[in-house]
C-alpha atoms as a PDB file:
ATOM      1  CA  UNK A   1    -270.961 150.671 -10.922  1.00  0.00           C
ATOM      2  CA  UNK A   2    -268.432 152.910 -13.023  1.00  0.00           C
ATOM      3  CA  UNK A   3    -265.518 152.979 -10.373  1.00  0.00           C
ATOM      4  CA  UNK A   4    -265.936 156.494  -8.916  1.00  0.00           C
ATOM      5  CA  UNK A   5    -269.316 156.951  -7.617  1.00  0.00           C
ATOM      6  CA  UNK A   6    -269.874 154.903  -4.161  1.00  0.00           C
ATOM      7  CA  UNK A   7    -273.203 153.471  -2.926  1.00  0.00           C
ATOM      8  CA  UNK A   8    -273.269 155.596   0.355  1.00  0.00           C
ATOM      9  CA  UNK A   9    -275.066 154.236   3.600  1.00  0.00           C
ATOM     10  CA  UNK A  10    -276.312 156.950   5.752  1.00  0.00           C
ATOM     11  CA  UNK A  11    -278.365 155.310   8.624  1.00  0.00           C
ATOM     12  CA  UNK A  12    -277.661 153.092  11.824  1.00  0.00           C
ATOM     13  CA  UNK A  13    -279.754 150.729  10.677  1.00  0.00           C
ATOM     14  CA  UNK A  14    -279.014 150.394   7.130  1.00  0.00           C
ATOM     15  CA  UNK A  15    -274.839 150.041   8.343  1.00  0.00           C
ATOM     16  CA  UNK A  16    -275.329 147.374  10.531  1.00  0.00           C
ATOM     17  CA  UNK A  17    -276.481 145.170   6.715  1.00  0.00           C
ATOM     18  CA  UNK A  18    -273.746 146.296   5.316  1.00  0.00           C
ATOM     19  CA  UNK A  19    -271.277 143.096   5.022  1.00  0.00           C
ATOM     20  CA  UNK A  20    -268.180 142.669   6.283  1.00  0.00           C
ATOM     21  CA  UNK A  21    -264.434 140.287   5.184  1.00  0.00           C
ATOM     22  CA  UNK A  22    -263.085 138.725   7.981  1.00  0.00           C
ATOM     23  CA  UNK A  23    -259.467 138.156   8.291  1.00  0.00           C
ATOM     24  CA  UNK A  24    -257.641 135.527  10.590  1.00  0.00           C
ATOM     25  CA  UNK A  25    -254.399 133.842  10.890  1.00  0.00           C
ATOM     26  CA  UNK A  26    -253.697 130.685   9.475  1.00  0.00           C
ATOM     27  CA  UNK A  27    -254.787 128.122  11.565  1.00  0.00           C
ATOM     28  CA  UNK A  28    -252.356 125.410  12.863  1.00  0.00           C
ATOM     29  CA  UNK A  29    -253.130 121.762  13.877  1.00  0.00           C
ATOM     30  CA  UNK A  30    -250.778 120.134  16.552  1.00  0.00           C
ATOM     31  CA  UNK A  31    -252.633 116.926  17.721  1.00  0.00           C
ATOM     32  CA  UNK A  32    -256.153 114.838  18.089  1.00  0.00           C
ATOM     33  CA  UNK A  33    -257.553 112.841  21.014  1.00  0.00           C
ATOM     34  CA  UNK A  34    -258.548 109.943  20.356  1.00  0.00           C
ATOM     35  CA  UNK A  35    -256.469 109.575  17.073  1.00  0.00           C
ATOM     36  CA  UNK A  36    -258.347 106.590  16.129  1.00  0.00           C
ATOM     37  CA  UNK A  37    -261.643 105.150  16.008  1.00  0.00           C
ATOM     38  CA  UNK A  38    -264.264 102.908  14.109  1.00  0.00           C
ATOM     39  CA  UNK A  39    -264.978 102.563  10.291  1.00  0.00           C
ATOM     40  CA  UNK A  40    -268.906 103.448  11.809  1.00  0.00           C
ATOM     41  CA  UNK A  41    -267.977 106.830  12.221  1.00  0.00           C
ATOM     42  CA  UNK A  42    -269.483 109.551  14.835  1.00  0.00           C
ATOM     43  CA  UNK A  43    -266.271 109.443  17.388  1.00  0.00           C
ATOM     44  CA  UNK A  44    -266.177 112.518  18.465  1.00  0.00           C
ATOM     45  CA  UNK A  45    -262.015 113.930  17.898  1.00  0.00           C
ATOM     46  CA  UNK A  46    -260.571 116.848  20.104  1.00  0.00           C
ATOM     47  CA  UNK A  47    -258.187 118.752  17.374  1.00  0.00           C
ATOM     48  CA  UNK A  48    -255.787 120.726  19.535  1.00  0.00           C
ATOM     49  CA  UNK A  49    -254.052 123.796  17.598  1.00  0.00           C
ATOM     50  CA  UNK A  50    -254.486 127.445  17.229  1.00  0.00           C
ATOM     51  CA  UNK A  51    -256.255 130.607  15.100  1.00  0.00           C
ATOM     52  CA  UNK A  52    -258.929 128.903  15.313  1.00  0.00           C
ATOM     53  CA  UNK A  53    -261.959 131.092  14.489  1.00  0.00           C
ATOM     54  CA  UNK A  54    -265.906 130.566  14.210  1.00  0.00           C
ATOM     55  CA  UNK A  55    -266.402 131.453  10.424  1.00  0.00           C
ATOM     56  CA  UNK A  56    -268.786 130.901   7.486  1.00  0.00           C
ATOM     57  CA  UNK A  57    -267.738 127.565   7.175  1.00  0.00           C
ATOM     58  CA  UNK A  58    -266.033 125.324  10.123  1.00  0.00           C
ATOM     59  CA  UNK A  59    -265.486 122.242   8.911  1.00  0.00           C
ATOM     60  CA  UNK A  60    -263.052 119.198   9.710  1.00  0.00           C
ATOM     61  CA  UNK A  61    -261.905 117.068   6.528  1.00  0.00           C
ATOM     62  CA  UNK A  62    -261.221 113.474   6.917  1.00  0.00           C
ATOM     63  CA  UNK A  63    -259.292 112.032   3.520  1.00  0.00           C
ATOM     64  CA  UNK A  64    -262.336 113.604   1.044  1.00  0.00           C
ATOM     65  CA  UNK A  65    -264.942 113.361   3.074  1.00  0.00           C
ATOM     66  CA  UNK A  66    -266.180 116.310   5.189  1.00  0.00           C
ATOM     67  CA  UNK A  67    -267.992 116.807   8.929  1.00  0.00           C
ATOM     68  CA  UNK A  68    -269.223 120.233  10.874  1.00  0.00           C
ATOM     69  CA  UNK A  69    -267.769 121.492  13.688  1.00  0.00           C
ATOM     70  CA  UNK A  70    -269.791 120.815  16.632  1.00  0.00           C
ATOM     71  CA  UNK A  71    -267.820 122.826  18.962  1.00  0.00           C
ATOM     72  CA  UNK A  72    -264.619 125.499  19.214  1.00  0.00           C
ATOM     73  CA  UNK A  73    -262.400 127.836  21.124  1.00  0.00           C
ATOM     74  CA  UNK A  74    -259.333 129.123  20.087  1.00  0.00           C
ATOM     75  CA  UNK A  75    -256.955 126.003  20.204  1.00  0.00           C
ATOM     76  CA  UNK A  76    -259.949 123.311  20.865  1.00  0.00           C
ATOM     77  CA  UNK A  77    -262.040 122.247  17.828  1.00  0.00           C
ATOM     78  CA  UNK A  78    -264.446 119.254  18.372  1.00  0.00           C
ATOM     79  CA  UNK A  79    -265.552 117.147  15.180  1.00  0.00           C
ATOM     80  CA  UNK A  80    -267.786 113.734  14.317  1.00  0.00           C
ATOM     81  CA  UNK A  81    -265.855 111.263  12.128  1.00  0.00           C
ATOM     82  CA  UNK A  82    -268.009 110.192   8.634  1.00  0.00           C
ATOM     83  CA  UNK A  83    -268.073 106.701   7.970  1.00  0.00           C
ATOM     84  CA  UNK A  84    -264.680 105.704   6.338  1.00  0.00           C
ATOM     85  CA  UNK A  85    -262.811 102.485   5.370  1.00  0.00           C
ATOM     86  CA  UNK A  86    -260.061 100.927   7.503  1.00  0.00           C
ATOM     87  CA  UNK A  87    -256.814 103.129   7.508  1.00  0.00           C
ATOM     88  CA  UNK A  88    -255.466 106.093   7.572  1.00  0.00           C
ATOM     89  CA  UNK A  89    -256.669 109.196   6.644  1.00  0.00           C
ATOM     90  CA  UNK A  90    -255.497 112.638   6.713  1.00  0.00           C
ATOM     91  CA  UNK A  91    -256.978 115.448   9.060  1.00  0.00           C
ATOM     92  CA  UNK A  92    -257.631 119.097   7.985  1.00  0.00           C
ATOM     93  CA  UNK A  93    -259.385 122.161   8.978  1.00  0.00           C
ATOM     94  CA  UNK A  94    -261.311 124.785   7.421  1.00  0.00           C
ATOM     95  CA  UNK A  95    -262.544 128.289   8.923  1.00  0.00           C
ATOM     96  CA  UNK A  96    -264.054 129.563   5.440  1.00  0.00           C
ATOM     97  CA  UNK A  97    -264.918 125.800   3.536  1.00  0.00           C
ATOM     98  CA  UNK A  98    -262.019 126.731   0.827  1.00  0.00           C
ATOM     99  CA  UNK A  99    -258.529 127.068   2.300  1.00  0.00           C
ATOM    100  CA  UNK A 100    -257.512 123.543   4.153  1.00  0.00           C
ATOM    101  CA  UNK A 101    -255.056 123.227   6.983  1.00  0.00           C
ATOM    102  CA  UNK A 102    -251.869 121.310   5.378  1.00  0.00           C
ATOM    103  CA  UNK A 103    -250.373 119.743   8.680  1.00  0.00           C
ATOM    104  CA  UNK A 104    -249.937 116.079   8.208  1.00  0.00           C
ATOM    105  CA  UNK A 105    -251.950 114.577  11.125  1.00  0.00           C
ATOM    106  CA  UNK A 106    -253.775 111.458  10.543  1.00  0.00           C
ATOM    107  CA  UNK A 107    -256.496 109.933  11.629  1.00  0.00           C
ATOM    108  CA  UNK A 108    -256.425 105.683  12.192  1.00  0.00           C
ATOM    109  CA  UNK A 109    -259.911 104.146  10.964  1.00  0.00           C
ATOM    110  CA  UNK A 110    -260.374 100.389  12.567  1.00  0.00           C
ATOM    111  CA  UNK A 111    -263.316  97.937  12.247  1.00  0.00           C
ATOM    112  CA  UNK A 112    -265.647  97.488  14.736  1.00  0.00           C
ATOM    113  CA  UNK A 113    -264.247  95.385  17.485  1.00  0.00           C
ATOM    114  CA  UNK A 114    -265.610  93.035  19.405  1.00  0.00           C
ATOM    115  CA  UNK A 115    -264.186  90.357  22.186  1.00  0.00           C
ATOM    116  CA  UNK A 116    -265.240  86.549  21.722  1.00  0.00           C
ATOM    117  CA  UNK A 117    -263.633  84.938  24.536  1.00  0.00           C
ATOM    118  CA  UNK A 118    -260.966  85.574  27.393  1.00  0.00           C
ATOM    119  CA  UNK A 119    -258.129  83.287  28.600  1.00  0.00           C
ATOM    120  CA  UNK A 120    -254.972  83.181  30.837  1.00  0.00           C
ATOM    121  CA  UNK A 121    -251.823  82.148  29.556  1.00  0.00           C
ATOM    122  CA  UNK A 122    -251.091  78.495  29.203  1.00  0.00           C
ATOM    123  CA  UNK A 123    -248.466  76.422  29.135  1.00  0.00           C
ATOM    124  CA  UNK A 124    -245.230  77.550  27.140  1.00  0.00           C
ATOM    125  CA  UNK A 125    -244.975  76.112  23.534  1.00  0.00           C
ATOM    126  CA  UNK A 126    -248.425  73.725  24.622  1.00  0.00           C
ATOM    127  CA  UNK A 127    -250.281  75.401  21.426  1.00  0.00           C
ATOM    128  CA  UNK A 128    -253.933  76.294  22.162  1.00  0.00           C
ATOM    129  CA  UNK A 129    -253.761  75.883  26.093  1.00  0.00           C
ATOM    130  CA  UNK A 130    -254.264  79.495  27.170  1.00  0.00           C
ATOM    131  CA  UNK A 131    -257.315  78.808  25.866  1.00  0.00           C
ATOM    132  CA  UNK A 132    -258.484  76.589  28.231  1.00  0.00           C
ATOM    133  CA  UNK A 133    -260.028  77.144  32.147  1.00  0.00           C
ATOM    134  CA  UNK A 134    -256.783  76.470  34.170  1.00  0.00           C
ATOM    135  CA  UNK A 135    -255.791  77.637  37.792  1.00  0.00           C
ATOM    136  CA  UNK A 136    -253.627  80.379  38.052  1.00  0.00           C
ATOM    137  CA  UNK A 137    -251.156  82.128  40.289  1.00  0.00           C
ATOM    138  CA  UNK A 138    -251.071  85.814  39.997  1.00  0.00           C
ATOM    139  CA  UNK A 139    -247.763  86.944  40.442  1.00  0.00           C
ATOM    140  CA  UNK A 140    -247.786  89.914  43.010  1.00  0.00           C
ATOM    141  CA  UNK A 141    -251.685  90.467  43.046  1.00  0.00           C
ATOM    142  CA  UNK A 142    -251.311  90.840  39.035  1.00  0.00           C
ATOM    143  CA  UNK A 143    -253.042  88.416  36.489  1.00  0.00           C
ATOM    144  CA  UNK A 144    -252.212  88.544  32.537  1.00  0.00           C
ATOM    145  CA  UNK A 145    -255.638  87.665  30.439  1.00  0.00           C
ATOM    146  CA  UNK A 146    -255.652  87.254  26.868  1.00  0.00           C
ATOM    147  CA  UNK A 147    -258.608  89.060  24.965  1.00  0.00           C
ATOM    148  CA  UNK A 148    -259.587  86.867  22.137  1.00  0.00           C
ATOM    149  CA  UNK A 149    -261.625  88.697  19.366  1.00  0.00           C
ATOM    150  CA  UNK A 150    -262.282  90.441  16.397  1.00  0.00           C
ATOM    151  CA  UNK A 151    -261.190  93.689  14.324  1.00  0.00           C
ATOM    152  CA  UNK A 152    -258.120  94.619  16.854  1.00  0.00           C
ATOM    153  CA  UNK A 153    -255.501  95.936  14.625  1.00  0.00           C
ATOM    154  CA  UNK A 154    -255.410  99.774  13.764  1.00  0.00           C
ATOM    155  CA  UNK A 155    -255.798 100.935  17.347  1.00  0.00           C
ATOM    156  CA  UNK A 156    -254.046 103.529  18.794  1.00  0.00           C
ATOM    157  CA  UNK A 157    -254.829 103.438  22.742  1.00  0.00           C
ATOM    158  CA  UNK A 158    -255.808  99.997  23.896  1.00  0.00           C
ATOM    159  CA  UNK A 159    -257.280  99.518  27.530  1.00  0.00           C
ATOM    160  CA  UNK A 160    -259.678  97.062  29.216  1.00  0.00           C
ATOM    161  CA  UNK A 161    -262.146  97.548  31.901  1.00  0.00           C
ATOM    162  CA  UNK A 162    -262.835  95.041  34.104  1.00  0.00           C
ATOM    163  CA  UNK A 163    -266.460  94.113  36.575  1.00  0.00           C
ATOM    164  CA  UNK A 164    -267.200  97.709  34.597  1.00  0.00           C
ATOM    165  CA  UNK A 165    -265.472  99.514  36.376  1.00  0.00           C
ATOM    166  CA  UNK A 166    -264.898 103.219  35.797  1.00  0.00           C
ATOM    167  CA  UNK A 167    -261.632 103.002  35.464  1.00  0.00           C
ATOM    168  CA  UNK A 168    -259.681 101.573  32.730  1.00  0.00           C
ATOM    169  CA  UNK A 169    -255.792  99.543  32.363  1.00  0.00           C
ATOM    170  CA  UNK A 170    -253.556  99.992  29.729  1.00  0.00           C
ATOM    171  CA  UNK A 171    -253.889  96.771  27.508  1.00  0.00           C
ATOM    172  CA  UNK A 172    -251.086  95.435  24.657  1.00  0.00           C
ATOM    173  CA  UNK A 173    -251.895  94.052  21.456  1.00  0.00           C
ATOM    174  CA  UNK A 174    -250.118  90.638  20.945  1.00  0.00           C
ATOM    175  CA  UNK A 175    -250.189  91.379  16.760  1.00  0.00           C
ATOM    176  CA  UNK A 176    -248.236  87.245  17.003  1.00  0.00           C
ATOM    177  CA  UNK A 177    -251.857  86.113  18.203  1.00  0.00           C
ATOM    178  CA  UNK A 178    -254.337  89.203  17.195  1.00  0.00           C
ATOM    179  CA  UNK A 179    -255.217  89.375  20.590  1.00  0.00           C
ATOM    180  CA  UNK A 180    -255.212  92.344  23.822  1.00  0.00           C
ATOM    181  CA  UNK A 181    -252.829  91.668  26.976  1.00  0.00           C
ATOM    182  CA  UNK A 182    -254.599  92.986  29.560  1.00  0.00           C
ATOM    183  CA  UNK A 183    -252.233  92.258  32.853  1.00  0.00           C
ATOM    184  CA  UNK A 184    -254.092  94.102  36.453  1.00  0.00           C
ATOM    185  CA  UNK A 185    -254.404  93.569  39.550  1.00  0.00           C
ATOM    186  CA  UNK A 186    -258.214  93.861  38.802  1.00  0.00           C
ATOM    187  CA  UNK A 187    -259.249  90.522  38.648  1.00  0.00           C
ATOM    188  CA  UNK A 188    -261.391  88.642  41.028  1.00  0.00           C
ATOM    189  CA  UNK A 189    -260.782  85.281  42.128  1.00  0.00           C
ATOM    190  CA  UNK A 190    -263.996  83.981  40.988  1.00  0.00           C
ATOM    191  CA  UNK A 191    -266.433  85.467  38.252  1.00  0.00           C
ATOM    192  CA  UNK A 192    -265.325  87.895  36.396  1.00  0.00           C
ATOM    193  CA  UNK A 193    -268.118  90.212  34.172  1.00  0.00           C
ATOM    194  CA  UNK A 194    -268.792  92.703  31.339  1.00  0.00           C
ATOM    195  CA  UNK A 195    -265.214  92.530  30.338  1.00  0.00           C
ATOM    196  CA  UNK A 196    -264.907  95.065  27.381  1.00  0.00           C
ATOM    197  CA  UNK A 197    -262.175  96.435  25.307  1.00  0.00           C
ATOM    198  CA  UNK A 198    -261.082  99.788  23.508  1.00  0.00           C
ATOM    199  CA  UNK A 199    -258.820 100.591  20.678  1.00  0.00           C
ATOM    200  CA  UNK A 200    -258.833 104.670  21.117  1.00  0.00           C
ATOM    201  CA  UNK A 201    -259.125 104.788  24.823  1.00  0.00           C
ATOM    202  CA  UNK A 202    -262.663 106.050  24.693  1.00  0.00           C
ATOM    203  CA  UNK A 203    -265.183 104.007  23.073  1.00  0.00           C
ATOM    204  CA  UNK A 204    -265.333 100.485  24.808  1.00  0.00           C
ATOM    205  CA  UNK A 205    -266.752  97.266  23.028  1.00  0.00           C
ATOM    206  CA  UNK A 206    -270.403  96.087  24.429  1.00  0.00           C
ATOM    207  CA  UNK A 207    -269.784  92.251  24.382  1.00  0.00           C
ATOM    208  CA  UNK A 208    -270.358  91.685  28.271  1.00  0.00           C
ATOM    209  CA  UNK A 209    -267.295  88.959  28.245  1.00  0.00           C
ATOM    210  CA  UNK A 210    -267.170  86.826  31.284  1.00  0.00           C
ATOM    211  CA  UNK A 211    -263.937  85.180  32.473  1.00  0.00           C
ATOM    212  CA  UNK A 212    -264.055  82.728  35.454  1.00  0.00           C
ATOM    213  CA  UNK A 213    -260.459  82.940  37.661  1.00  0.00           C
ATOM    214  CA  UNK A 214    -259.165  80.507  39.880  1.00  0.00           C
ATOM    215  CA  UNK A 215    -256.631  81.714  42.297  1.00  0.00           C
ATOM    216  CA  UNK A 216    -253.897  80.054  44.106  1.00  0.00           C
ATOM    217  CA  UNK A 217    -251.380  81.620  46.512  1.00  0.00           C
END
């Protein structure tokens, strides 16, 4: 209290109270899977990077709002989106809840998508025929189907998953049309159910779209 005389600890148990600064090296942020994801919030983002630490205060910050870190290893931090508006918003971490990661990744927030109603491609310049049921001819096994829908743009990793299947195929977004290309060899000649779509690769829409083929060879 007057800068000479020391408050002295002399017992095991009394040092082990005794608090303690921790020191770390900046921490870095290189990348985020998914790097996208619904204005709902709670996807859970990957941040790949490095120093990261468990501290007082782990915390990823998304634009001004905050969310706790729900689990970490040295270059692997997991994190919950909040709720946000559509767009982009920049990512930063915190080991202490004061000093913020300045790295410039970004984080795309979409609406909540959802498909309406599937269709093959119709006939060139005919406007609204893809629409329609029509036979088609898959060329080599492969079938393009338009996903028709709602709250498609901001997406970052679009896929489709077919009869749900396990597995997903890399789908297109037609931004001309606001609609998903999703061209496979997946179909079935014949009925064709729970048909869903994602915009980040991981979350997948819960419409249970049905699309009815008709094959010719």
């Amino acid at each position: 209290l007057n800068g000479q005389q020391f408050h002295h600890v002399n017992s095991t148990l009394a040092a082990q109270n005794v608090g303690t600064f921790g020191f770390y090296d900046p921490p870095q942020v290189m990348s985020m899977s998914p790097s996208s994801g619904t204005v709902l919030g709670q996807t859970a983002v990957t941040i790949f990077g490095s120093g990261f630490v468990r501290a007082f205060a782990n915390h990823c910050r998304w634009g001004n709002l905050t969310t706790r870190v729900t689990s970490l290893n040295a270059t692997q931090i997991t994190c919950p989106t909040p709720r946000m508006p559509v767009g982009r918003k920049p990512v930063e971490l915190t080991m202490n809840g004061q000093q913020y990661t300045s790295d410039n990744r970004s984080f795309s927030f979409y609406l909540d998508p959802h498909v309406h109603r599937l269709g093959v491609p119709g006939t060139e310049a005919e406007l609204g025929s893809w629409l329609d049921p029509k036979v088609t001819m898959p060329r080599a096994g492969y079938t393009m189907v338009r996903v028709w829908g709602s709250g498609f743009m901001g997406g970052t990793d679009y896929r489709c998953r077919i009869n749900g299947a396990a597995e997903s195929i890399a789908a297109t977004y037609d931004a001309s049309l606001d609609c998903l290309l999703c061209w496979s060899n997946k179909w079935l000649d014949g009925v064709n159910n729970a048909v869903e779509v994602s915009l980040n690769g991981r979350e997948f829409t819960k419409d249970n779209a049905t699309a009815f083929m008709n094959f010719f060879w």
